[in-house]
PDB file of N, CA and C in Angstrom:
ATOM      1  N   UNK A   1      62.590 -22.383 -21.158  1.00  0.00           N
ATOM      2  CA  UNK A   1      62.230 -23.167 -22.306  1.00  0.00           C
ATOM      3  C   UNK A   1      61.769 -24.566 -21.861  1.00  0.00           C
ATOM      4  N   UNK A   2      62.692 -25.033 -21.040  1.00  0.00           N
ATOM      5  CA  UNK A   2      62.328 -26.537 -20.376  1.00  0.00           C
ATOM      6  C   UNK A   2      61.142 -26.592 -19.886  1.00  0.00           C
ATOM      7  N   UNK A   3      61.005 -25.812 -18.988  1.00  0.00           N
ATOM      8  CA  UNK A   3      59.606 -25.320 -17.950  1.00  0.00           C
ATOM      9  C   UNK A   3      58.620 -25.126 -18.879  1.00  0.00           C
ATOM     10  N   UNK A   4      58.568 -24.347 -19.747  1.00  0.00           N
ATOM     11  CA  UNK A   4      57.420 -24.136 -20.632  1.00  0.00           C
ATOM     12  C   UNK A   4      56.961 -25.423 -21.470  1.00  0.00           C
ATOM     13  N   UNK A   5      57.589 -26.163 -21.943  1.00  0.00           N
ATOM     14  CA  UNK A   5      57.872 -27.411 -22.746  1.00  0.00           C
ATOM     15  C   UNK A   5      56.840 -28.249 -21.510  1.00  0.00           C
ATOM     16  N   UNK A   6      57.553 -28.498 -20.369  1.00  0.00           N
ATOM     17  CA  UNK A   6      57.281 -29.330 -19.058  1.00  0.00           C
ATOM     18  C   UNK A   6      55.232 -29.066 -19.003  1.00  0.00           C
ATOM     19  N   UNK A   7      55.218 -27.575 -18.595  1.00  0.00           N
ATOM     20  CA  UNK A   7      53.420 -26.927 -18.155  1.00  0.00           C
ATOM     21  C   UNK A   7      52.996 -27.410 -19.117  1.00  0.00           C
ATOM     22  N   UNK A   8      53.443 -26.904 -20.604  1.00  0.00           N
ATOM     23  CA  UNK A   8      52.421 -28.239 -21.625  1.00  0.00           C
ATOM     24  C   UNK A   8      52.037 -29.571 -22.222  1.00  0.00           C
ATOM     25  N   UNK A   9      52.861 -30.201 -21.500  1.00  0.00           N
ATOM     26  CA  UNK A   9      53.200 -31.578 -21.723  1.00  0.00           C
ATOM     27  C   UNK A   9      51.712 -32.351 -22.128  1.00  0.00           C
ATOM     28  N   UNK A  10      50.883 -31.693 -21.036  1.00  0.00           N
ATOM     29  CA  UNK A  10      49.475 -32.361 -21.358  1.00  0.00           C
ATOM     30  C   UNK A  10      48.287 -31.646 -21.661  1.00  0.00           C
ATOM     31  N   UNK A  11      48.758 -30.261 -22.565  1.00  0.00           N
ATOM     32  CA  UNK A  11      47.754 -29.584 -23.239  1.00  0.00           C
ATOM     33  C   UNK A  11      47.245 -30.642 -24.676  1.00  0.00           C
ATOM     34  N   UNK A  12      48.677 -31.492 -25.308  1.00  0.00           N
ATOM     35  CA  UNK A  12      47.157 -32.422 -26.420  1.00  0.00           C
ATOM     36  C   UNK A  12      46.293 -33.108 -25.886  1.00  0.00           C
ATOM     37  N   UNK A  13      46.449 -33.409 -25.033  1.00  0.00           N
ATOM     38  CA  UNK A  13      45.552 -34.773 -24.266  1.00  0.00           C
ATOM     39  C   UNK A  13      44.601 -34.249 -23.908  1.00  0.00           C
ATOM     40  N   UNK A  14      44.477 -32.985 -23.445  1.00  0.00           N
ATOM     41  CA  UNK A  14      43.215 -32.006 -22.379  1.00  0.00           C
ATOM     42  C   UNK A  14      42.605 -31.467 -23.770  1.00  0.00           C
ATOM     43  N   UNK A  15      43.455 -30.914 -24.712  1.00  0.00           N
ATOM     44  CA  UNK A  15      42.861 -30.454 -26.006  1.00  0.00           C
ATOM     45  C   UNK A  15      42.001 -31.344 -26.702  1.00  0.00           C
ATOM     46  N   UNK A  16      42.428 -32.520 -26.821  1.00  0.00           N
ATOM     47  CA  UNK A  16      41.747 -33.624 -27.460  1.00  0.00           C
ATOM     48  C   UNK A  16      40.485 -34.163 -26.836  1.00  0.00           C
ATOM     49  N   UNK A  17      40.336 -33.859 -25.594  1.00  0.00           N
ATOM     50  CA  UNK A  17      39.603 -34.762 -24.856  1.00  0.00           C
ATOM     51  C   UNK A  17      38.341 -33.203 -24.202  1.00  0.00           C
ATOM     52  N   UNK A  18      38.934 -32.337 -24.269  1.00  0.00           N
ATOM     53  CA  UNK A  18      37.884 -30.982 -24.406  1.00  0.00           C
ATOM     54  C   UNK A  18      37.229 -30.104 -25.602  1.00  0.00           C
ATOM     55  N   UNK A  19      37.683 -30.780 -26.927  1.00  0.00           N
ATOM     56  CA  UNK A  19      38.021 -30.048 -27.773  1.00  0.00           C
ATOM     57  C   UNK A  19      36.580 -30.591 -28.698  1.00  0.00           C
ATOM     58  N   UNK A  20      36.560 -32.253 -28.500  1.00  0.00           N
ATOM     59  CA  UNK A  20      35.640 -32.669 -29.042  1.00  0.00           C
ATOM     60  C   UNK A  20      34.670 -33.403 -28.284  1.00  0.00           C
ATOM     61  N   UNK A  21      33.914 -34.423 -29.046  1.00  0.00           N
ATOM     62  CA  UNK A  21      33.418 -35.383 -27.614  1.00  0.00           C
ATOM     63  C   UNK A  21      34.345 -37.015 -28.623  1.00  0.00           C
ATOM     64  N   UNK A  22      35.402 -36.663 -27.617  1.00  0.00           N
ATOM     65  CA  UNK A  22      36.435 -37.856 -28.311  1.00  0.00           C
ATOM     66  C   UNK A  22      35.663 -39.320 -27.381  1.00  0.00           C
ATOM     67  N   UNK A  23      35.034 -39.398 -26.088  1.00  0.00           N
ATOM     68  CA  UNK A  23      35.010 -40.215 -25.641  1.00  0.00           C
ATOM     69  C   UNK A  23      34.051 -39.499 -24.596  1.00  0.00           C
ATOM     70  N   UNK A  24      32.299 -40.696 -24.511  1.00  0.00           N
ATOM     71  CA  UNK A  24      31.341 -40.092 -24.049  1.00  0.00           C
ATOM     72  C   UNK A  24      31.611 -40.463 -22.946  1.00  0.00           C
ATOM     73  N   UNK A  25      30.434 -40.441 -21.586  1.00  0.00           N
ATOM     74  CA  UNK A  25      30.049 -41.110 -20.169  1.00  0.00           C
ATOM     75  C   UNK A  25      30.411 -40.609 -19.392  1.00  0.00           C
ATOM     76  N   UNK A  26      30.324 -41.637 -17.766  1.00  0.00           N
ATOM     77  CA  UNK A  26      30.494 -40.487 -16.750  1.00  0.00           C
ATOM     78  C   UNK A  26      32.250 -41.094 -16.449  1.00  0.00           C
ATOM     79  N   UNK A  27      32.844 -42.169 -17.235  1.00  0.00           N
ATOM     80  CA  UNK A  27      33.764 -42.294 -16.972  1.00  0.00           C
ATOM     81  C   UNK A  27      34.747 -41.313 -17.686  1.00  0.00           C
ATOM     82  N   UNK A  28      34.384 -41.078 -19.192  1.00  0.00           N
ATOM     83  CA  UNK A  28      35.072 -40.050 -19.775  1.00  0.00           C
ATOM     84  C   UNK A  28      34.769 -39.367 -19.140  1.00  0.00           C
ATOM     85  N   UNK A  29      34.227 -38.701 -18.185  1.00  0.00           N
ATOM     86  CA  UNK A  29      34.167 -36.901 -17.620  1.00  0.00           C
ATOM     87  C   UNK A  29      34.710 -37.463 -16.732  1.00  0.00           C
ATOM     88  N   UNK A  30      35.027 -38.252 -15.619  1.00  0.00           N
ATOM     89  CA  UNK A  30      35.837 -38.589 -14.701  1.00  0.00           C
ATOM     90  C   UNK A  30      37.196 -38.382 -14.875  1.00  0.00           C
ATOM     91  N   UNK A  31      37.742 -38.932 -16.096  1.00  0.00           N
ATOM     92  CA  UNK A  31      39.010 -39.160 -17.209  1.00  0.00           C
ATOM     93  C   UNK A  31      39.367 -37.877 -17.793  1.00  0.00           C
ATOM     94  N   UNK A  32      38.322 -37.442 -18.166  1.00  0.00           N
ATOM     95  CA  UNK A  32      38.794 -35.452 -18.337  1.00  0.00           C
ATOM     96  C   UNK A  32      39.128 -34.394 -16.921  1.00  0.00           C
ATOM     97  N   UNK A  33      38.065 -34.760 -15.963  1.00  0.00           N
ATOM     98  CA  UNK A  33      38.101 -33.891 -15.185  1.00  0.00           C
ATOM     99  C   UNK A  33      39.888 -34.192 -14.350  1.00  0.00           C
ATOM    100  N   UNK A  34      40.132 -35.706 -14.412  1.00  0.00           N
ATOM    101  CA  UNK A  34      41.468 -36.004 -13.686  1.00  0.00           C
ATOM    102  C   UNK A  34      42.409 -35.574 -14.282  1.00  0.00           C
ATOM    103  N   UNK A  35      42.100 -35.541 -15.675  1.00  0.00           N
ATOM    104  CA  UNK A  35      43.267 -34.893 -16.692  1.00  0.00           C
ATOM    105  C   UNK A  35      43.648 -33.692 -16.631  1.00  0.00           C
ATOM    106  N   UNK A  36      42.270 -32.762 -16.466  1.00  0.00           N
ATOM    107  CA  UNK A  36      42.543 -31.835 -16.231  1.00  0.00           C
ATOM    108  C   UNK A  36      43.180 -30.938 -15.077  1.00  0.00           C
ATOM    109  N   UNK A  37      42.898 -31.727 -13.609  1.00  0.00           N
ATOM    110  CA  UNK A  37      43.389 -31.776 -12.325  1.00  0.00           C
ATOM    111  C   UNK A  37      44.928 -31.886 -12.655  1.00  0.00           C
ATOM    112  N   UNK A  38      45.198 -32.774 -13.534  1.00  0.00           N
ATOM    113  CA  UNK A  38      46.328 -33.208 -13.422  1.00  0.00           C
ATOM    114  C   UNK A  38      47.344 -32.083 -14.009  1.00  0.00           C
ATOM    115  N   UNK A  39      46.897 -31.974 -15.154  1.00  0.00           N
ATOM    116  CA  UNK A  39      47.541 -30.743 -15.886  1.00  0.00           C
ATOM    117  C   UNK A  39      47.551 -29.176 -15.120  1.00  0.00           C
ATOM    118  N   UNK A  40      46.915 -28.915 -14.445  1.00  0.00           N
ATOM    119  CA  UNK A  40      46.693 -27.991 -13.221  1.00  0.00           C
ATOM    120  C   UNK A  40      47.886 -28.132 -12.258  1.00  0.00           C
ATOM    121  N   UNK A  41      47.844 -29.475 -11.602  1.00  0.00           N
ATOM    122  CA  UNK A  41      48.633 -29.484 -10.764  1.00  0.00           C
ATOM    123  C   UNK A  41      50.515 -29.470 -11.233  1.00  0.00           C
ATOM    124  N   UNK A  42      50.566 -30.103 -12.581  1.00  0.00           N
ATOM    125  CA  UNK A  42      52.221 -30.468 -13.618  1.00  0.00           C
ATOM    126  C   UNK A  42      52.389 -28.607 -13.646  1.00  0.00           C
ATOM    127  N   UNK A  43      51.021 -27.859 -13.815  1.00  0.00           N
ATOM    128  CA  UNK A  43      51.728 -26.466 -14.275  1.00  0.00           C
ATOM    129  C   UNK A  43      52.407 -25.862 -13.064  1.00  0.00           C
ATOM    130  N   UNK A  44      51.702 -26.280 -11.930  1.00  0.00           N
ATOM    131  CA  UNK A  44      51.975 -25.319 -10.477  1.00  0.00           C
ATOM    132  C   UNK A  44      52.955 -25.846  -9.905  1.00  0.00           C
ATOM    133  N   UNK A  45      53.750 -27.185  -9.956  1.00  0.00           N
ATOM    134  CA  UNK A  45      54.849 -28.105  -9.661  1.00  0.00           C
ATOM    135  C   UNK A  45      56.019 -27.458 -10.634  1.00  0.00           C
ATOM    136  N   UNK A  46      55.512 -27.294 -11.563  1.00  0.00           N
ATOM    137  CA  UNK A  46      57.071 -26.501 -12.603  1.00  0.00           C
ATOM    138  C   UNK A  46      57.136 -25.471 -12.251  1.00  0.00           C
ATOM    139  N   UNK A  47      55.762 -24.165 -11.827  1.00  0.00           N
ATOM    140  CA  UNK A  47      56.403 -23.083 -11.678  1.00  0.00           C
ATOM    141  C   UNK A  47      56.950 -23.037 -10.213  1.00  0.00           C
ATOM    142  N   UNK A  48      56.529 -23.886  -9.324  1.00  0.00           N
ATOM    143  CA  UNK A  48      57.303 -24.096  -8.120  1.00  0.00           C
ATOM    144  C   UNK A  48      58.787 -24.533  -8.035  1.00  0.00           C
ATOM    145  N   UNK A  49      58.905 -25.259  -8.939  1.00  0.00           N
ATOM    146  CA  UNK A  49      60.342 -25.502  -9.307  1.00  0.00           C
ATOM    147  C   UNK A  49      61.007 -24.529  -9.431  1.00  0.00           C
ATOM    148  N   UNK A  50      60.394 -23.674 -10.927  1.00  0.00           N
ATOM    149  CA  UNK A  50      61.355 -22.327 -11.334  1.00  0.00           C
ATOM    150  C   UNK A  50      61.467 -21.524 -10.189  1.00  0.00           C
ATOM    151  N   UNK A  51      60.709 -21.163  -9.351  1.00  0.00           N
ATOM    152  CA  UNK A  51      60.706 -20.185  -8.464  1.00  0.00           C
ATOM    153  C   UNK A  51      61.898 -20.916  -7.147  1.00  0.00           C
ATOM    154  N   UNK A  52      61.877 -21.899  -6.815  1.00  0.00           N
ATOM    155  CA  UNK A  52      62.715 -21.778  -5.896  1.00  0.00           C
ATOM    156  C   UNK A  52      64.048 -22.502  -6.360  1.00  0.00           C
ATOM    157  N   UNK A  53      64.236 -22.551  -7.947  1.00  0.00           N
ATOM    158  CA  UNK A  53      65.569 -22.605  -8.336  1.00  0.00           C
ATOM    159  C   UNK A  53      66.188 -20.898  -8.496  1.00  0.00           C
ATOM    160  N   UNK A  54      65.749 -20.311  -8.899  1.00  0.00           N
ATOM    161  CA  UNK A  54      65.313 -19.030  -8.837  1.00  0.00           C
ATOM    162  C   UNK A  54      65.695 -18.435  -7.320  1.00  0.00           C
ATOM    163  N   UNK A  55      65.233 -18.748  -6.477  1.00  0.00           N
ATOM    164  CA  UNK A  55      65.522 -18.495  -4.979  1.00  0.00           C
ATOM    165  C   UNK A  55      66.887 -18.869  -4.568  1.00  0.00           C
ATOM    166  N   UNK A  56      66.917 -20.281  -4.768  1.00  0.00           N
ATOM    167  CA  UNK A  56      68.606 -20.512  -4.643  1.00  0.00           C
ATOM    168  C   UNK A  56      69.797 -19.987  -5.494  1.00  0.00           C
ATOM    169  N   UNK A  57      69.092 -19.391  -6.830  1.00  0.00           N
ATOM    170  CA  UNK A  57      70.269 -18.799  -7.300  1.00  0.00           C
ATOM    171  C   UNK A  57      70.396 -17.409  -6.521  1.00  0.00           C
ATOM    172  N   UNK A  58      69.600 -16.574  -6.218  1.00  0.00           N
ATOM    173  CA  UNK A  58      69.575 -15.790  -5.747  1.00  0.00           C
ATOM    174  C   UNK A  58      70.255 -15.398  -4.706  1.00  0.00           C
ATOM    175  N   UNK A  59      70.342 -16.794  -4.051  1.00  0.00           N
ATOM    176  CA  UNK A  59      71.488 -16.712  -2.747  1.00  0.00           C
ATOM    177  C   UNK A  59      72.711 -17.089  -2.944  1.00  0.00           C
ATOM    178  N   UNK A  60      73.024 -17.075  -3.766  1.00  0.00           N
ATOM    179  CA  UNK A  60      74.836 -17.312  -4.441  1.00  0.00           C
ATOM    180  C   UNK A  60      75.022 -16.087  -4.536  1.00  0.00           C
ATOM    181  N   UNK A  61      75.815 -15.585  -4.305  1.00  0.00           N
ATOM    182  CA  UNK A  61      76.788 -14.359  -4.264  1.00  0.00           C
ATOM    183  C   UNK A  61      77.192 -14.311  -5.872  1.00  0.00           C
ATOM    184  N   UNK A  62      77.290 -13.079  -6.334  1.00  0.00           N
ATOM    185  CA  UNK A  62      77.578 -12.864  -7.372  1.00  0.00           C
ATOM    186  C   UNK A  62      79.347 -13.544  -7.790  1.00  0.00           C
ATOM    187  N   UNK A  63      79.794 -13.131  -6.402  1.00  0.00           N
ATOM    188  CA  UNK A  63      81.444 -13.114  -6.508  1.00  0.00           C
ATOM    189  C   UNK A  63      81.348 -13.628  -4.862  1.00  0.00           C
ATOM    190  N   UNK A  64      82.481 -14.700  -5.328  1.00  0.00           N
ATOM    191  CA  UNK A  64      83.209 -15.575  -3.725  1.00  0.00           C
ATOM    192  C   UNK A  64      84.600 -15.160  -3.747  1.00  0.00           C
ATOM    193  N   UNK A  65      85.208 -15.070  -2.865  1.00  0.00           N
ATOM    194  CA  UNK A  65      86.674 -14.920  -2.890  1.00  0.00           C
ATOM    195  C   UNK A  65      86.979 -16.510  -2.346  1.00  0.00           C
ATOM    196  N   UNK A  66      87.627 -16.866  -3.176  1.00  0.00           N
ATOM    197  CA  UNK A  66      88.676 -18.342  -2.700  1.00  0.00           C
ATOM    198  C   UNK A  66      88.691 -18.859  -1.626  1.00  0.00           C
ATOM    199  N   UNK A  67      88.803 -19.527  -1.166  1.00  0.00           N
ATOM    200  CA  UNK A  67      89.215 -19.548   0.328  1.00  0.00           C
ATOM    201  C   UNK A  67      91.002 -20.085   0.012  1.00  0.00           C
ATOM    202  N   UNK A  68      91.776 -19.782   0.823  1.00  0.00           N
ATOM    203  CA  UNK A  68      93.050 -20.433   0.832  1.00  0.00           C
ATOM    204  C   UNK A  68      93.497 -21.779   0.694  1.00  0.00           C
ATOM    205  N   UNK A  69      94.276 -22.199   0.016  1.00  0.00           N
ATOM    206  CA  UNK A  69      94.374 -23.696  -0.421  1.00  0.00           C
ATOM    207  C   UNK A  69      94.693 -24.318   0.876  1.00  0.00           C
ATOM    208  N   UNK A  70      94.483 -25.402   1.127  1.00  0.00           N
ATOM    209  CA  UNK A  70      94.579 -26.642   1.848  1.00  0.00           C
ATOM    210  C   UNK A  70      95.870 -26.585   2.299  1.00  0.00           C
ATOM    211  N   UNK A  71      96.568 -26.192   3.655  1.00  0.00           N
ATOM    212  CA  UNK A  71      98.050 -26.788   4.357  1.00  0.00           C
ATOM    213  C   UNK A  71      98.343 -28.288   4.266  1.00  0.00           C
ATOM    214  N   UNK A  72      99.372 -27.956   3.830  1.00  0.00           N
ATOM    215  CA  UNK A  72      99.750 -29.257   3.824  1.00  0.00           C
ATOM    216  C   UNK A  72     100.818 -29.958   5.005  1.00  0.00           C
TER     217      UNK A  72
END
């Protein structure tokens, strides 16, 4: 849910700014194209996240046995 929330964070901004001609020139296409880079790169950083939180859970053992309390 987080993750999904996270990859779209900057679909209004890319929506807004692809959707219409909110803002002309070669600086607006500079300003879109980075936006869009950007939003590219926020999606592949979260699913990199999930995946190697994902990985580390994976390596937890379902079940640990205790270890023995501390001698005192």
């Amino acid at each position: 849910m987080h993750a999904a929330r996270l990859e779209a964070a900057l679909d209004p901004a890319h929506a807004a700014f692809t959707g219409k001609a909110v803002w002309t020139g070669p600086t607006a296409r500079d300003f879109t194209e980075e936006l869009a880079g950007r939003r590219a790169r926020l999606r592949t950083l979260t699913q990199r996240i999930v995946e190697e939180l994902e990985d580390e859970l994976r390596a937890v053992p379902e079940s640990a046995t205790r270890p023995p309390a501390a001698r005192r």
